[in-house]
C-alpha atoms as a PDB file:
ATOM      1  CA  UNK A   1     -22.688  -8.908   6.438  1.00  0.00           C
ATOM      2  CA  UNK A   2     -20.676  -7.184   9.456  1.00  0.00           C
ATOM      3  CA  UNK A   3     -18.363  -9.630   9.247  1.00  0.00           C
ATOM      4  CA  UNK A   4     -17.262  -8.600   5.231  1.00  0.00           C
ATOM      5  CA  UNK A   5     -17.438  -5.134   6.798  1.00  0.00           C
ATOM      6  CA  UNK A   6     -15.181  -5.438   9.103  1.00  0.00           C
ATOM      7  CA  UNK A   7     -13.144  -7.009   6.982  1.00  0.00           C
ATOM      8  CA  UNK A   8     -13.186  -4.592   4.102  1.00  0.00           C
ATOM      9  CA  UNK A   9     -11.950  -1.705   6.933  1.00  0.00           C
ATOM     10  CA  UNK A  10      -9.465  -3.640   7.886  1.00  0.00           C
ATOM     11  CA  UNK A  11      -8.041  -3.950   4.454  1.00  0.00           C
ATOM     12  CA  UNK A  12      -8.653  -0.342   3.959  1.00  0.00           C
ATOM     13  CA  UNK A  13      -6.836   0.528   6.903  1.00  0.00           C
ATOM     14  CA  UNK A  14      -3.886  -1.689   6.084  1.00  0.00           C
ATOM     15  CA  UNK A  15      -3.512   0.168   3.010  1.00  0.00           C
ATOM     16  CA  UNK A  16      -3.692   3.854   3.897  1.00  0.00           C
ATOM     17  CA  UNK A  17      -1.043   2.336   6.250  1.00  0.00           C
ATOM     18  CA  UNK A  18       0.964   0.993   3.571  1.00  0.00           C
ATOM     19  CA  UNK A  19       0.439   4.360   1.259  1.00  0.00           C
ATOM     20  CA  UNK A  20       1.659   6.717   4.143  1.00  0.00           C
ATOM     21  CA  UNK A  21       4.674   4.097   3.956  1.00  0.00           C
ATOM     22  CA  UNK A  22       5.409   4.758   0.713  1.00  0.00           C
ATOM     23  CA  UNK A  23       4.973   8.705   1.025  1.00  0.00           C
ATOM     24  CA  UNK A  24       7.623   8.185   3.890  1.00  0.00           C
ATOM     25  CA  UNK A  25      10.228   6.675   1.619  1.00  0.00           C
ATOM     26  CA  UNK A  26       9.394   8.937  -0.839  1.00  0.00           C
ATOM     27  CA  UNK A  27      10.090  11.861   1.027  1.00  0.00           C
ATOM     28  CA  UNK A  28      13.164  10.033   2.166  1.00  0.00           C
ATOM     29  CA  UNK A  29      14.119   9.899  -1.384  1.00  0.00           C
ATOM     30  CA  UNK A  30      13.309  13.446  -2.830  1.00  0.00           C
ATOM     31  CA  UNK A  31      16.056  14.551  -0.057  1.00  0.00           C
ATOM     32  CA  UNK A  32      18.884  12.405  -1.581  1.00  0.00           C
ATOM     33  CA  UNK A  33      20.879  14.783  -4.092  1.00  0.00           C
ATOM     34  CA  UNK A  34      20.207  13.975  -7.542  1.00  0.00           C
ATOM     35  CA  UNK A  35      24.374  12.870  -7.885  1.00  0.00           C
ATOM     36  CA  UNK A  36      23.505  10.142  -5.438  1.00  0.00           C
ATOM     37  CA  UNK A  37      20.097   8.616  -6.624  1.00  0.00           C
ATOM     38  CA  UNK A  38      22.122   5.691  -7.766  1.00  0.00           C
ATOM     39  CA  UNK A  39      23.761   5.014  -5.261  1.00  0.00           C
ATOM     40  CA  UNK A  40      23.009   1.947  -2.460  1.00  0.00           C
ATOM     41  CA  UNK A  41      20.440   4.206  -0.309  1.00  0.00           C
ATOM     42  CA  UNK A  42      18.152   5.660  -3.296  1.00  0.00           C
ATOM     43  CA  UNK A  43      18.474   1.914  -4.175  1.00  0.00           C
ATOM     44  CA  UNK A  44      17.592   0.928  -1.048  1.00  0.00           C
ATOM     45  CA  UNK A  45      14.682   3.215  -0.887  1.00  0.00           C
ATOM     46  CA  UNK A  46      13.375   2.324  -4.302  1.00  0.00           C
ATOM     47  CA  UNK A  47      13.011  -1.143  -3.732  1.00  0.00           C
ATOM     48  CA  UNK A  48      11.342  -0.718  -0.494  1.00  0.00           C
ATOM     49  CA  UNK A  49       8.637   1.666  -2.267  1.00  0.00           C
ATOM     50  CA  UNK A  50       8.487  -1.151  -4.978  1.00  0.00           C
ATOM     51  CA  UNK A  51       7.821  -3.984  -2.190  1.00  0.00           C
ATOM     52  CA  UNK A  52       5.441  -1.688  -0.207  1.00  0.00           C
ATOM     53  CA  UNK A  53       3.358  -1.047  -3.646  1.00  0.00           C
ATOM     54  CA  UNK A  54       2.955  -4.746  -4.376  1.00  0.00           C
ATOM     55  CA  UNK A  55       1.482  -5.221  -0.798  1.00  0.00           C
ATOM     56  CA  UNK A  56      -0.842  -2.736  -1.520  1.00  0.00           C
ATOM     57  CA  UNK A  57      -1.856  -3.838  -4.606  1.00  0.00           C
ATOM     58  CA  UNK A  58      -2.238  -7.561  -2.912  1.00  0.00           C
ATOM     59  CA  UNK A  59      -4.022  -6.071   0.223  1.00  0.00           C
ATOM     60  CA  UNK A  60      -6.723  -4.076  -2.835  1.00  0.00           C
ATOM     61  CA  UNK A  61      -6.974  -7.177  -4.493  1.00  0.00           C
ATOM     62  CA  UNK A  62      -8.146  -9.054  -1.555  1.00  0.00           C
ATOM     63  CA  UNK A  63     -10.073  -6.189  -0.230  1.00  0.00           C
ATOM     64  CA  UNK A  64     -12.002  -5.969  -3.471  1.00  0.00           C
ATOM     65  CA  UNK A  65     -13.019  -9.860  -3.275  1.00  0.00           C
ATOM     66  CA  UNK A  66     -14.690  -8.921   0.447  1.00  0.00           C
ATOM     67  CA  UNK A  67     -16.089  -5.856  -1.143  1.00  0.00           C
ATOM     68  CA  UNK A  68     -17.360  -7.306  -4.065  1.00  0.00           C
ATOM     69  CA  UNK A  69     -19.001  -9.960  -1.769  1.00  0.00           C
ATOM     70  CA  UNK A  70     -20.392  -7.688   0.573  1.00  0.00           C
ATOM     71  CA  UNK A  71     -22.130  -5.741  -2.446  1.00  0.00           C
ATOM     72  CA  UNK A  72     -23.924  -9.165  -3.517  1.00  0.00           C
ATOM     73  CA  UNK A  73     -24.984  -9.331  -0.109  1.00  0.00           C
ATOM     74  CA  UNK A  74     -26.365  -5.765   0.464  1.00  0.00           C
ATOM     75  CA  UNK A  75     -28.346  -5.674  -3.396  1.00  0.00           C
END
């Protein structure tokens, strides 16, 4: 039962990691002037926030597995 716990922090930790990520780039973003949001940085910067958000929703998935397990385990 450690073990799963361990696990699940990891997985949490790896994805507060990934979230202040994504409030990096999006910070990066909000500074680009509005004329320029389509150009190849704002592109740039989109599609890393895009790639970063599917690795967080992968990393919750699995987390939730190890979660889930550890519940059956605990009740």
């Amino acid at each position: 039962m450690t073990q799963l716990s361990n696990i699940v922090a990891r997985y949490e930790s790896a994805i507060q990691t990934r979230q202040k990520e994504i409030e990096q780039f999006s910070d990066r973003l909000q500074e680009i002037p509005v004329a320029q949001m389509l150009g190849d940085e704002a592109r740039a910067l989109k599609d890393d926030i895009a790639r970063i958000n599917d690795s967080v929703r992968a990393l919750t998935e699995r987390m939730n597995v190890y979660a889930q397990e550890l519940r059956k385990q605990q009740g």
